[in-house]
N, C-alpha and C. Protein backbone atom coordinates (compact mmCIF):
# COMPACT_ATOMS: atom_id res chain seq x y z
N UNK A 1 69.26 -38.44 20.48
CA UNK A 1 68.39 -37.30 20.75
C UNK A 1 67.00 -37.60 20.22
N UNK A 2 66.31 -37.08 20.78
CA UNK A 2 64.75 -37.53 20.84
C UNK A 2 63.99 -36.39 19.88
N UNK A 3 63.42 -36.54 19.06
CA UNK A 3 62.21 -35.02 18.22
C UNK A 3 61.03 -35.05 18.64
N UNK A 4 60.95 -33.52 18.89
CA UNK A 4 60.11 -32.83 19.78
C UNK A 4 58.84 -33.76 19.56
N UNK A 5 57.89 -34.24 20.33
CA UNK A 5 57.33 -33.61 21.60
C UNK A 5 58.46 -35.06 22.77
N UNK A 6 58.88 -35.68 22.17
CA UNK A 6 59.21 -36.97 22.99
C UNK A 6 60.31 -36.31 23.77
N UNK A 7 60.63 -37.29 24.75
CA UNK A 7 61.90 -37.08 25.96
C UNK A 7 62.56 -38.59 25.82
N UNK A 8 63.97 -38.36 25.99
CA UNK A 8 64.66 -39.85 26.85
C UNK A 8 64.56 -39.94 28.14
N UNK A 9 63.60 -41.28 28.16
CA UNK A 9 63.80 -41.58 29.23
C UNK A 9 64.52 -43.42 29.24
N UNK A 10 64.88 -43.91 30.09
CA UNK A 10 65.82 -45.15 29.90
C UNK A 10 66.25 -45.38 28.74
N UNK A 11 66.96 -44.83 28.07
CA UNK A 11 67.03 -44.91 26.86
C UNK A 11 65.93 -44.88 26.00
N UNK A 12 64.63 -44.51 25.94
CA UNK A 12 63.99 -44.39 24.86
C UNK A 12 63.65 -43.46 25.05
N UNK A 13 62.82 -42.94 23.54
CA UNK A 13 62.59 -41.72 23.34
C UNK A 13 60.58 -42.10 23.39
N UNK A 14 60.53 -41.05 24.49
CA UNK A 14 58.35 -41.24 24.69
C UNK A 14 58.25 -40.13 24.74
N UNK A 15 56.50 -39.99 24.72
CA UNK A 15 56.01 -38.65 25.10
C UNK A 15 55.06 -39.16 26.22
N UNK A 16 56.00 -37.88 27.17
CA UNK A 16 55.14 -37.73 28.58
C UNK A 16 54.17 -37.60 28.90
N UNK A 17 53.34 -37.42 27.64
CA UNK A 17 51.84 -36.60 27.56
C UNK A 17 51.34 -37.67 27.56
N UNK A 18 51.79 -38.85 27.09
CA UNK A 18 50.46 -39.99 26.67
C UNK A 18 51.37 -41.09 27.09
N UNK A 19 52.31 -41.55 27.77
CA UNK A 19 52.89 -42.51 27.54
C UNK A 19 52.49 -43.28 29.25
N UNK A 20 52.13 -43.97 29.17
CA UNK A 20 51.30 -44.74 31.05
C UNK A 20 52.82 -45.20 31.56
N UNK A 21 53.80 -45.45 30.83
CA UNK A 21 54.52 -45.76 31.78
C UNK A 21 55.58 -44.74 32.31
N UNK A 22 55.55 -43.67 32.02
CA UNK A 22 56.33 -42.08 31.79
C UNK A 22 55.33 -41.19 31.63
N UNK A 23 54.19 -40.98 32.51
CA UNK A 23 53.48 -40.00 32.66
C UNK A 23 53.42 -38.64 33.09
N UNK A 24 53.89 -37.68 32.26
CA UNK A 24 54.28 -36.90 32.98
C UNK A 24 55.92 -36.07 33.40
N UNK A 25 56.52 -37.00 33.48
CA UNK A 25 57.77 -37.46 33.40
C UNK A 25 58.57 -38.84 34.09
N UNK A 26 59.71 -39.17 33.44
CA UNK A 26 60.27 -40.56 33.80
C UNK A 26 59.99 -41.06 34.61
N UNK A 27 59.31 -42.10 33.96
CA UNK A 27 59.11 -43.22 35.58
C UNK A 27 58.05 -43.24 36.11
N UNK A 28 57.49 -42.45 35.68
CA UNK A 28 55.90 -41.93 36.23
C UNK A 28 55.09 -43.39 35.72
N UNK A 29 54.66 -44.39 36.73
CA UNK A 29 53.81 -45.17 36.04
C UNK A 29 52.17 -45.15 36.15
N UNK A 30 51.48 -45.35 35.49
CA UNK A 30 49.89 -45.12 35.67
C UNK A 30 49.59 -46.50 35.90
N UNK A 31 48.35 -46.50 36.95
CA UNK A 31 47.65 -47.72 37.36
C UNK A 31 47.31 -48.01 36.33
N UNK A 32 46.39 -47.32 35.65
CA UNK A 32 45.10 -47.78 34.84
C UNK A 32 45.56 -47.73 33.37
N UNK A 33 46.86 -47.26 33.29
CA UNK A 33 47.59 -47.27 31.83
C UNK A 33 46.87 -46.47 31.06
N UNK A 34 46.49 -45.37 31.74
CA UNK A 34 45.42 -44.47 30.80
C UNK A 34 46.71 -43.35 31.12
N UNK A 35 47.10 -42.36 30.68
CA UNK A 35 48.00 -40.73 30.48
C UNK A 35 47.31 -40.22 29.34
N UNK A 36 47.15 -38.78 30.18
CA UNK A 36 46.56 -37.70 29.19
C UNK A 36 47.04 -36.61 29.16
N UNK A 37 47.87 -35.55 28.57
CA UNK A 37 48.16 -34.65 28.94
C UNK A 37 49.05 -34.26 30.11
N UNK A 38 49.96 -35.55 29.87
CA UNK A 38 50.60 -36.36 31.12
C UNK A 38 50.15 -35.88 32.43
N UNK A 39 49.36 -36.73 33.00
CA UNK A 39 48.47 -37.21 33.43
C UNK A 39 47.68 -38.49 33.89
N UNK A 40 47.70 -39.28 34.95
CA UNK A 40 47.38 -40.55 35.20
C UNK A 40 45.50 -40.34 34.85
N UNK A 41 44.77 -41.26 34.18
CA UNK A 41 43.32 -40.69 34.37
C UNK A 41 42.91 -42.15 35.04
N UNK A 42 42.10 -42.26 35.32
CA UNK A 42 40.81 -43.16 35.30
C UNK A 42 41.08 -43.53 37.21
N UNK A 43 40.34 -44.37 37.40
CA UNK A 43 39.94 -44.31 39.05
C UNK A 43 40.75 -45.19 39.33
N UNK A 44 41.86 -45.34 40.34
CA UNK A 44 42.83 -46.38 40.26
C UNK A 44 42.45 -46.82 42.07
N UNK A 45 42.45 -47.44 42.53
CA UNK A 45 42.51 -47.51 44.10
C UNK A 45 43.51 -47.75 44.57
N UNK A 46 43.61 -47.10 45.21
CA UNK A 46 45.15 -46.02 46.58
C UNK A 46 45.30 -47.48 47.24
N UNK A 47 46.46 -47.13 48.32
CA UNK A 47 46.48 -47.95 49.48
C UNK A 47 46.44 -47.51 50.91
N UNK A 48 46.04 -47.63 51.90
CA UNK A 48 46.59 -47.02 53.39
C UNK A 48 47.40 -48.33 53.89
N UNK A 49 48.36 -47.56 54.32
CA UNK A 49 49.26 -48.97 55.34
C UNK A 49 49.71 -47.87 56.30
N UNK A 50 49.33 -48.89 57.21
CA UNK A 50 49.75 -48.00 58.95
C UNK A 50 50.05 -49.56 59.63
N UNK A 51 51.88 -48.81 59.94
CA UNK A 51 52.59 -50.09 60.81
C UNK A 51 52.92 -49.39 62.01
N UNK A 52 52.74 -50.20 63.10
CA UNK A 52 53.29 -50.04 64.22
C UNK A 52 54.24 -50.33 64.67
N UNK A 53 55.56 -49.93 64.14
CA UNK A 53 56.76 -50.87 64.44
C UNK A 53 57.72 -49.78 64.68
N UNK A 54 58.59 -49.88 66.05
CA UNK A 54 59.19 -48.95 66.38
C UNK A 54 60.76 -48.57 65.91
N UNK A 55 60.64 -47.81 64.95
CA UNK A 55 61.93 -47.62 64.04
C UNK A 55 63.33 -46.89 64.61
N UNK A 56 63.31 -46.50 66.02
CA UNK A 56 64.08 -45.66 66.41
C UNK A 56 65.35 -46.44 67.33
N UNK A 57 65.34 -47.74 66.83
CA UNK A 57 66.23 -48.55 67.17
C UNK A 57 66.88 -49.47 66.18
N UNK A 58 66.53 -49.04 64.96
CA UNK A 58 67.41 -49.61 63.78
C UNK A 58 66.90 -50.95 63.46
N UNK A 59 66.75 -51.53 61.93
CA UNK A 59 65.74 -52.57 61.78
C UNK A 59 66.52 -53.16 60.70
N UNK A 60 68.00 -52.86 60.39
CA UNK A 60 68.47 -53.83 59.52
C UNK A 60 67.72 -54.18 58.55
N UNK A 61 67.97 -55.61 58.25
CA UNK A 61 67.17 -56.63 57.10
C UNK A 61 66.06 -56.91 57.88
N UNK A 62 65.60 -56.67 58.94
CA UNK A 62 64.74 -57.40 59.65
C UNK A 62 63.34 -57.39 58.90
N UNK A 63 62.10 -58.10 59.44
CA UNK A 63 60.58 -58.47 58.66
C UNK A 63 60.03 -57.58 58.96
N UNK A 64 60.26 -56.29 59.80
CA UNK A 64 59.86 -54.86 59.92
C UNK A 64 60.29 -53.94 58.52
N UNK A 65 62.01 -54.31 58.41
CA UNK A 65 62.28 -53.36 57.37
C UNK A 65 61.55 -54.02 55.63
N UNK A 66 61.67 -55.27 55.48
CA UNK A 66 60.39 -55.83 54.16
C UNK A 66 59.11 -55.83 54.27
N UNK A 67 58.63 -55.01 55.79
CA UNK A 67 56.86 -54.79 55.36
C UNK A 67 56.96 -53.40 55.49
N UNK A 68 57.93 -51.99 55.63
CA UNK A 68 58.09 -51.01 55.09
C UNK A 68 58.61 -50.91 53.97
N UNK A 69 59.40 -51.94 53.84
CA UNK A 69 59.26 -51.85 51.74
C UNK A 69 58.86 -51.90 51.14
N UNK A 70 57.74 -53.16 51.27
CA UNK A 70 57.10 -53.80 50.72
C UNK A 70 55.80 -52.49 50.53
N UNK A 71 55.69 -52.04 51.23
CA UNK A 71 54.44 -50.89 51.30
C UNK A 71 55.15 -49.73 50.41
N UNK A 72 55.97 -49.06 50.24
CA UNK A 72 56.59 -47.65 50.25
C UNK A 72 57.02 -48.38 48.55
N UNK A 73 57.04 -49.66 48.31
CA UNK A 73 57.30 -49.94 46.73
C UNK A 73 56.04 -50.60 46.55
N UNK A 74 54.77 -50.19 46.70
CA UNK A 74 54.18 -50.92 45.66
C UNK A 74 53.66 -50.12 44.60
N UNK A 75 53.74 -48.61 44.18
CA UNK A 75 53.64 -48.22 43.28
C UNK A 75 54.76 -49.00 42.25
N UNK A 76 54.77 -49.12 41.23
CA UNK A 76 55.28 -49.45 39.93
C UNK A 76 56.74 -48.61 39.64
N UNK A 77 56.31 -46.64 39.89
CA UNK A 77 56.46 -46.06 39.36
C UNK A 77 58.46 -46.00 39.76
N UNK A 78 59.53 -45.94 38.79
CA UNK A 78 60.80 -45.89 39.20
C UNK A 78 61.58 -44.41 38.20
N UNK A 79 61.55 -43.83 39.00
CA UNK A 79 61.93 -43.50 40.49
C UNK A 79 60.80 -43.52 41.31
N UNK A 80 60.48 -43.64 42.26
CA UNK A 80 59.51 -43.42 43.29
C UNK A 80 59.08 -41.52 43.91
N UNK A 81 58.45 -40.97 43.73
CA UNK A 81 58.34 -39.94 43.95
C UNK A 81 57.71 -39.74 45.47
N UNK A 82 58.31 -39.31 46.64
CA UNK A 82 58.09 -39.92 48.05
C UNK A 82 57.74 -38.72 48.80
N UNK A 83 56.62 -38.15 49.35
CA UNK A 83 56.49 -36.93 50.05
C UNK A 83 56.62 -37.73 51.84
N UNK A 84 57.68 -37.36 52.28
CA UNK A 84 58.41 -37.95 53.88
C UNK A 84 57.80 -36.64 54.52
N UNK A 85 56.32 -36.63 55.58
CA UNK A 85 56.52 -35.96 56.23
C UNK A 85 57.25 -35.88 57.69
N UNK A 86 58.13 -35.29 58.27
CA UNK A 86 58.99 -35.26 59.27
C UNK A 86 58.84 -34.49 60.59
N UNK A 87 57.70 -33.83 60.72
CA UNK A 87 57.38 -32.11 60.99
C UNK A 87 57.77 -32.42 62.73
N UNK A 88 57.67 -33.48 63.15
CA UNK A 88 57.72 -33.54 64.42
C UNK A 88 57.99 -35.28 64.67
N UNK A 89 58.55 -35.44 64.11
CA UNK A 89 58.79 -37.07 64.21
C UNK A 89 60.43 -37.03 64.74
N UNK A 90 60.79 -38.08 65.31
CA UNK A 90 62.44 -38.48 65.95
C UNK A 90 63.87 -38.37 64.32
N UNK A 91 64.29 -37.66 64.07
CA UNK A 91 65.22 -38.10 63.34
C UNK A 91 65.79 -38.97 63.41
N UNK A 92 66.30 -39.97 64.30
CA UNK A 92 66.64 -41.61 64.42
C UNK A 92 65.99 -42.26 63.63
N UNK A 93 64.22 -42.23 64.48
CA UNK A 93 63.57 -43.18 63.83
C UNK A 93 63.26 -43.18 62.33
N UNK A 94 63.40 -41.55 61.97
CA UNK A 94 62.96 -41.28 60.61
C UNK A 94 64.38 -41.65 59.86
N UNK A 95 65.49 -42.07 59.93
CA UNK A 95 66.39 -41.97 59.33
C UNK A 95 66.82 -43.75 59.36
N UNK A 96 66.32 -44.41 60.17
CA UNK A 96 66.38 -46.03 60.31
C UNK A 96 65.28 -46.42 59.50
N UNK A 97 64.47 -45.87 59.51
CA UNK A 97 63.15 -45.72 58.46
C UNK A 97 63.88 -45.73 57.26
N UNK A 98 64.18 -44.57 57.01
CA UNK A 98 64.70 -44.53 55.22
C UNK A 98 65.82 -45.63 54.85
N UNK A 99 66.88 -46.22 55.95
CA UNK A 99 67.97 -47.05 55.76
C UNK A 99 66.94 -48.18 55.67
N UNK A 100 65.78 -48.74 56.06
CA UNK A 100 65.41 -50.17 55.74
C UNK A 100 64.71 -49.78 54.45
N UNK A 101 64.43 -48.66 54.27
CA UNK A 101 63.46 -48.98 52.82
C UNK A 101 65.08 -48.70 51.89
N UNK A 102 66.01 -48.39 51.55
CA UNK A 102 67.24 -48.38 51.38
C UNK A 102 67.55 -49.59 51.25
N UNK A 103 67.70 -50.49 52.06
CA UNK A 103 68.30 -51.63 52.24
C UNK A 103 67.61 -52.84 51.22
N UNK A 104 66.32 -52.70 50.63
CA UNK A 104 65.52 -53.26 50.06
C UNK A 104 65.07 -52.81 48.94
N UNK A 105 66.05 -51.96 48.06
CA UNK A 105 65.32 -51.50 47.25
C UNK A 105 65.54 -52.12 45.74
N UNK A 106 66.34 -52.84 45.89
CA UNK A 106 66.10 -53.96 44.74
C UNK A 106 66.41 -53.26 43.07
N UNK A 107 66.90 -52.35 43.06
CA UNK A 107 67.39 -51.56 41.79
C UNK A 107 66.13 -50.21 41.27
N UNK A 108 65.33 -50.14 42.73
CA UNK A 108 63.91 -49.27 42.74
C UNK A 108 65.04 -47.93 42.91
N UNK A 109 64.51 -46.69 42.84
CA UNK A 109 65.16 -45.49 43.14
C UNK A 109 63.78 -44.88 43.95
N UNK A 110 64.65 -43.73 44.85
CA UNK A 110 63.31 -42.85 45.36
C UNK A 110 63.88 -41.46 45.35
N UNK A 111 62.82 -40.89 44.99
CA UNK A 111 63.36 -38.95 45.13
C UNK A 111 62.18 -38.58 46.31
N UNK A 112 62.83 -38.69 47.46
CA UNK A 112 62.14 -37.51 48.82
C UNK A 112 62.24 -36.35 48.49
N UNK A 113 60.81 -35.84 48.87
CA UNK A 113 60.65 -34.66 49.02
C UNK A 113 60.74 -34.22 50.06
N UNK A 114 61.10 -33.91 51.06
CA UNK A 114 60.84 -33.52 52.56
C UNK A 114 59.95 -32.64 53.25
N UNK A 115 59.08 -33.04 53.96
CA UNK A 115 58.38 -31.72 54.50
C UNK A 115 58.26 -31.84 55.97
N UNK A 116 58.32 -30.47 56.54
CA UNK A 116 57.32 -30.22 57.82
C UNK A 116 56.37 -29.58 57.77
N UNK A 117 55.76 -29.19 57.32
CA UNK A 117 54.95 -28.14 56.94
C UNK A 117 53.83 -28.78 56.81
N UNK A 118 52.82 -28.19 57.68
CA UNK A 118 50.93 -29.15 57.56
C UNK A 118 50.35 -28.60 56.13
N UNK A 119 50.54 -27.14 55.33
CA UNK A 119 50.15 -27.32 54.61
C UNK A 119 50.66 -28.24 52.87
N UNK A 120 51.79 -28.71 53.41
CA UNK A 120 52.42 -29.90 52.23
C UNK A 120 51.13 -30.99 51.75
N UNK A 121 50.51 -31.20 53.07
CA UNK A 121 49.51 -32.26 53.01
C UNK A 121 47.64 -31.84 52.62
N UNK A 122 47.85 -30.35 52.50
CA UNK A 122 46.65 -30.18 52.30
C UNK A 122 46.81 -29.60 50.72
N UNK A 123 47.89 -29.90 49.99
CA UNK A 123 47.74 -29.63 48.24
C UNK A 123 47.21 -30.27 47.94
N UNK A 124 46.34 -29.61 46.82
CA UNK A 124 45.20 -30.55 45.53
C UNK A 124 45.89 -31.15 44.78
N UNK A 125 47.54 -30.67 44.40
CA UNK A 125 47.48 -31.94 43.33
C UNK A 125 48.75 -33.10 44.01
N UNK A 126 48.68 -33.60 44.73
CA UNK A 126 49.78 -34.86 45.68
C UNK A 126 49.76 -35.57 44.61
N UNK A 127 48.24 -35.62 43.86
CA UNK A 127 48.74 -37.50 42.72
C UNK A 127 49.27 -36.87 41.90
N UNK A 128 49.63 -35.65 41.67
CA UNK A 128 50.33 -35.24 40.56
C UNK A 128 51.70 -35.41 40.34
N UNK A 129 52.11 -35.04 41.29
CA UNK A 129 53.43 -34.94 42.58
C UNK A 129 54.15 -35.77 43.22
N UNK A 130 53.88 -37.11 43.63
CA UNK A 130 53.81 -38.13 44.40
C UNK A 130 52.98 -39.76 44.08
N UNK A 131 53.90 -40.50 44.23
CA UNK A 131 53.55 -41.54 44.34
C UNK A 131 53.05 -42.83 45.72
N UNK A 132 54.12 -42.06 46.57
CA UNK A 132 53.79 -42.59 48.45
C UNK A 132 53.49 -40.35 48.74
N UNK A 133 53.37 -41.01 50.17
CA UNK A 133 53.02 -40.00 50.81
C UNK A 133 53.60 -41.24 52.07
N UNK A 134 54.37 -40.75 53.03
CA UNK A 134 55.12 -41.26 54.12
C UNK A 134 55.34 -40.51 55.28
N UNK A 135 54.14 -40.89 56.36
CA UNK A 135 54.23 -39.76 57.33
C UNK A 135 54.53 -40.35 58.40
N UNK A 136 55.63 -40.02 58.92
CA UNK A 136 56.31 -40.51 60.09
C UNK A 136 55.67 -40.27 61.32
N UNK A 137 56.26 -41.38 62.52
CA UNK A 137 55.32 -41.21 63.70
C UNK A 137 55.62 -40.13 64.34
N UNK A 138 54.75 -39.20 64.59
CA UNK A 138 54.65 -37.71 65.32
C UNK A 138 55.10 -37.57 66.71
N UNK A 139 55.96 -38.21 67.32
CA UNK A 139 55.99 -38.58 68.75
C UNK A 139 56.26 -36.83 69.62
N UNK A 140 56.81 -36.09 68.69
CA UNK A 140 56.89 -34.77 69.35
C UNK A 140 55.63 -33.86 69.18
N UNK A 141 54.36 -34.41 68.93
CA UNK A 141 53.46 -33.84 68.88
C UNK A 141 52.29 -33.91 69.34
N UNK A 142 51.31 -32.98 69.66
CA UNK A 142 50.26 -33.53 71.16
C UNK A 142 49.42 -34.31 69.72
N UNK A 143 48.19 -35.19 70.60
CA UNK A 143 47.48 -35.69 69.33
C UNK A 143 46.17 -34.73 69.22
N UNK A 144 45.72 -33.97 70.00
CA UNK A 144 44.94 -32.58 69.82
C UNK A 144 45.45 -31.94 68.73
N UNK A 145 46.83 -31.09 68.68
CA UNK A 145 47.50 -30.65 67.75
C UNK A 145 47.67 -31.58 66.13
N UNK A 146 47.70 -32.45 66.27
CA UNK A 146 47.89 -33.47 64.73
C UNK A 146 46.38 -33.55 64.73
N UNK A 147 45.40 -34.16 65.32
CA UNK A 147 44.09 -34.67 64.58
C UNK A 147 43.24 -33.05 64.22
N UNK A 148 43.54 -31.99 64.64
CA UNK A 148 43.23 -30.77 63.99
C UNK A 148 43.75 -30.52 62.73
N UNK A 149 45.28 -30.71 62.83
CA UNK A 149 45.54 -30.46 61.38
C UNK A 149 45.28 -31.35 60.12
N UNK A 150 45.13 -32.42 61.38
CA UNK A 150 44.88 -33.94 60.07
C UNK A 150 43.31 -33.54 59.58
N UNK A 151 42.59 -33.02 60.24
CA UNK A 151 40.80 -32.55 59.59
C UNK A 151 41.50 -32.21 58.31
N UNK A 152 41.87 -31.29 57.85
CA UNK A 152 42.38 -30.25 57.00
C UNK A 152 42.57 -31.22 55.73
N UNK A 153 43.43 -31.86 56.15
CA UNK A 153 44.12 -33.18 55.28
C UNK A 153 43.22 -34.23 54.24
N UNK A 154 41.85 -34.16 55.13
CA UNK A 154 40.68 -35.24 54.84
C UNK A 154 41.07 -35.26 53.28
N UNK A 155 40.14 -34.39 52.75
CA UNK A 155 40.18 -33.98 50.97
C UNK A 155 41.23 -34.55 50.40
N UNK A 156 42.50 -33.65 50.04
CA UNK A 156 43.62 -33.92 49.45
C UNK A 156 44.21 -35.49 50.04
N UNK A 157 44.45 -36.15 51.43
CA UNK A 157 44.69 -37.27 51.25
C UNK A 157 43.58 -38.76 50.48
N UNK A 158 42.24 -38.31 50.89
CA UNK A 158 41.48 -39.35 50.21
C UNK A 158 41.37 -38.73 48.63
N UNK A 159 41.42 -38.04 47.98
CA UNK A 159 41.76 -37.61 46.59
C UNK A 159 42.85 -38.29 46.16
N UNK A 160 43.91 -38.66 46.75
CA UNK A 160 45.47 -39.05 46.44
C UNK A 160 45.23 -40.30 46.36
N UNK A 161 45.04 -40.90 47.00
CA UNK A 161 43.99 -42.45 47.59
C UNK A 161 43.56 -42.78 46.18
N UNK A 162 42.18 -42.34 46.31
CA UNK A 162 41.19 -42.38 45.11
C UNK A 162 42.13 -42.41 43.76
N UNK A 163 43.28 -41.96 43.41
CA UNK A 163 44.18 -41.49 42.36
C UNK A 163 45.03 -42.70 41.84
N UNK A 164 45.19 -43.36 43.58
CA UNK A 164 45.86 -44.31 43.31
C UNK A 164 47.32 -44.63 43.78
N UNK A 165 47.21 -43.49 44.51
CA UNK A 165 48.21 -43.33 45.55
C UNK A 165 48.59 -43.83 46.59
N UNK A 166 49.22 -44.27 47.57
CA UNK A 166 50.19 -44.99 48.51
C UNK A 166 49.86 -44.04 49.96
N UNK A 167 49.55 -44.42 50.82
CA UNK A 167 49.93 -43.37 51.90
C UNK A 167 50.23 -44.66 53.05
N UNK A 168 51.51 -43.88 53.64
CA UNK A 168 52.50 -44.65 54.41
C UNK A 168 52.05 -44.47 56.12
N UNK A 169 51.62 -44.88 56.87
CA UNK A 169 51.78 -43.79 57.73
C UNK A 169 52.20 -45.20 59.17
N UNK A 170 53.30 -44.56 59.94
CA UNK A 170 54.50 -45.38 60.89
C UNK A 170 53.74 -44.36 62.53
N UNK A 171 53.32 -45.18 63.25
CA UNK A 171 53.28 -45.07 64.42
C UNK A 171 53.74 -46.23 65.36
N UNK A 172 55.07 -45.53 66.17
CA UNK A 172 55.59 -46.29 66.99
C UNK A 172 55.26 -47.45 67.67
N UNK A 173 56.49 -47.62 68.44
CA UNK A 173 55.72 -49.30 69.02
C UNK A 173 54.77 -49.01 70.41
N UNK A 174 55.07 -47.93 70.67
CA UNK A 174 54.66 -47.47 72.16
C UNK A 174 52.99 -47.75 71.80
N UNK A 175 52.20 -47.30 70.63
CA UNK A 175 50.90 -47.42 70.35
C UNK A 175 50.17 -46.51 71.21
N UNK A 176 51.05 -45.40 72.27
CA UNK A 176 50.23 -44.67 73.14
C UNK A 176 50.54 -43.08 72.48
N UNK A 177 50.84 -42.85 71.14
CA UNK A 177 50.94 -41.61 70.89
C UNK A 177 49.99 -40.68 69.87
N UNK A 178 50.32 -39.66 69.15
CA UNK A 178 49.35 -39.39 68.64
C UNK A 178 48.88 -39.47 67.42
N UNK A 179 49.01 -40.72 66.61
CA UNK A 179 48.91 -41.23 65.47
C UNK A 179 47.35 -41.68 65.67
N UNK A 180 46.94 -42.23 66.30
CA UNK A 180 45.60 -42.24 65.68
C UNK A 180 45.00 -41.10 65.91
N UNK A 181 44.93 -39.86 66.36
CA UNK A 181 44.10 -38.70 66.19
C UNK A 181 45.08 -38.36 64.67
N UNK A 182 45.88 -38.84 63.87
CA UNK A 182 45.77 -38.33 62.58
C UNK A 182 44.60 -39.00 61.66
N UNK A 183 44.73 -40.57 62.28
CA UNK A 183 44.25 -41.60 61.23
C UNK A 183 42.19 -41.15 61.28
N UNK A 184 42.34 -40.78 62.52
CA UNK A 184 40.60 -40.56 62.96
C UNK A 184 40.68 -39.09 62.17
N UNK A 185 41.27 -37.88 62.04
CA UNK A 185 41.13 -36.47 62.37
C UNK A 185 40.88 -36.85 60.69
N UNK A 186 42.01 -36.99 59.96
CA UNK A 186 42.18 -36.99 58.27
C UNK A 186 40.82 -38.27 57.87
N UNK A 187 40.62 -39.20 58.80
CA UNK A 187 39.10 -39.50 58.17
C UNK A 187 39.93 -41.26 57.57
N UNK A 188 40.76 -41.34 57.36
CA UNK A 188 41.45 -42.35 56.93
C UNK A 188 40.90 -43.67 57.83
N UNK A 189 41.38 -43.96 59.28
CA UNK A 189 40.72 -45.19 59.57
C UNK A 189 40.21 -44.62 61.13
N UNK A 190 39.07 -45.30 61.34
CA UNK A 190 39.10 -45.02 63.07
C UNK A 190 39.55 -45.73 63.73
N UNK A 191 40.16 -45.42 64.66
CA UNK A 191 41.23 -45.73 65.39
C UNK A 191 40.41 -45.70 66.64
């Protein structure tokens, strides 16, 4: 048992408040090895990865499913704290998706959060919350409808970024849908 203010986490006893590699709580790792008030501080730089690889046909071990791993683990942090948005994406593809990052996870853990919901993506605190952000390809959705809501998004995803955060984002192989009116609308890349 651990005395107050500390927690167990892997067997040791830290405090969440200050500890960079348990920021916050277990597992929480900080880029910059700075925690305050558990809390990641200092300016860490994010990643964007946008693959085009069509997941709705199952990807095994394949070099599709180790460059969605390879992306969705490069935070540090174990467990992985994973906001999967789903809101209009194929359940196949989103679920062959999670079996290759599954298949590769090398003794990594992940806790999904699940969302459909556009305003999931417009909270201020995601780096608080999250370590990826993983937004599946929208194929049930017009790209008028996504690059409107993706405006919204601008702020809170380049804040998450800036934090040091991961953002995942999977548009099919077709390349004719409406993933780049997210990547243009949220400001992320032009497409």
């Amino acid at each position: 048992k651990c005395a107050l203010p500390k927690k167990a986490c892997a067997g040791l006893c830290v405090d969440l408040q200050t500890d960079p590699f348990n920021c916050g709580l277990c597992g929480k790792f900080c880029v910059s090895f700075i925690c305050q008030g558990g809390v990641c501080q200092g300016s860490n730089p994010g990643d964007l990865v946008v693959l085009g690889h069509d997941f709705s046909t199952g990807t095994g071990a394949s070099s599709q499913a180790r460059v969605i791993s390879n992306a969705v683990y490069l935070p540090r942090s174990n467990p992985l704290q994973v906001l999967s948005y789903e809101a209009s994406a194929d359940p196949v593809a989103v679920a062959s998706a999670k079996a290759s990052i599954a298949a590769l996870a090398a003794g990594r853990n992940i806790n999904y959060t699940l969302s459909s919901l556009d305003a999931d993506l417009q909270a201020v605190d995601l780096a608080l919350k999250y370590d990826v952000i993983l937004i599946h390809d929208q194929v049930n959705r017009s790209a008028a409808s996504l690059g409107a809501a993706a405006a919204t998004w601008t702020t809170p995803l380049n804040t998450f970024l800036k934090a040091g955060g991961v953002v995942v984002i999977l548009d099919g192989a077709g390349g004719q849908g409406s993933m780049p009116a997210l990547l243009n609308g949220a400001n992320l890349l032009a497409v």
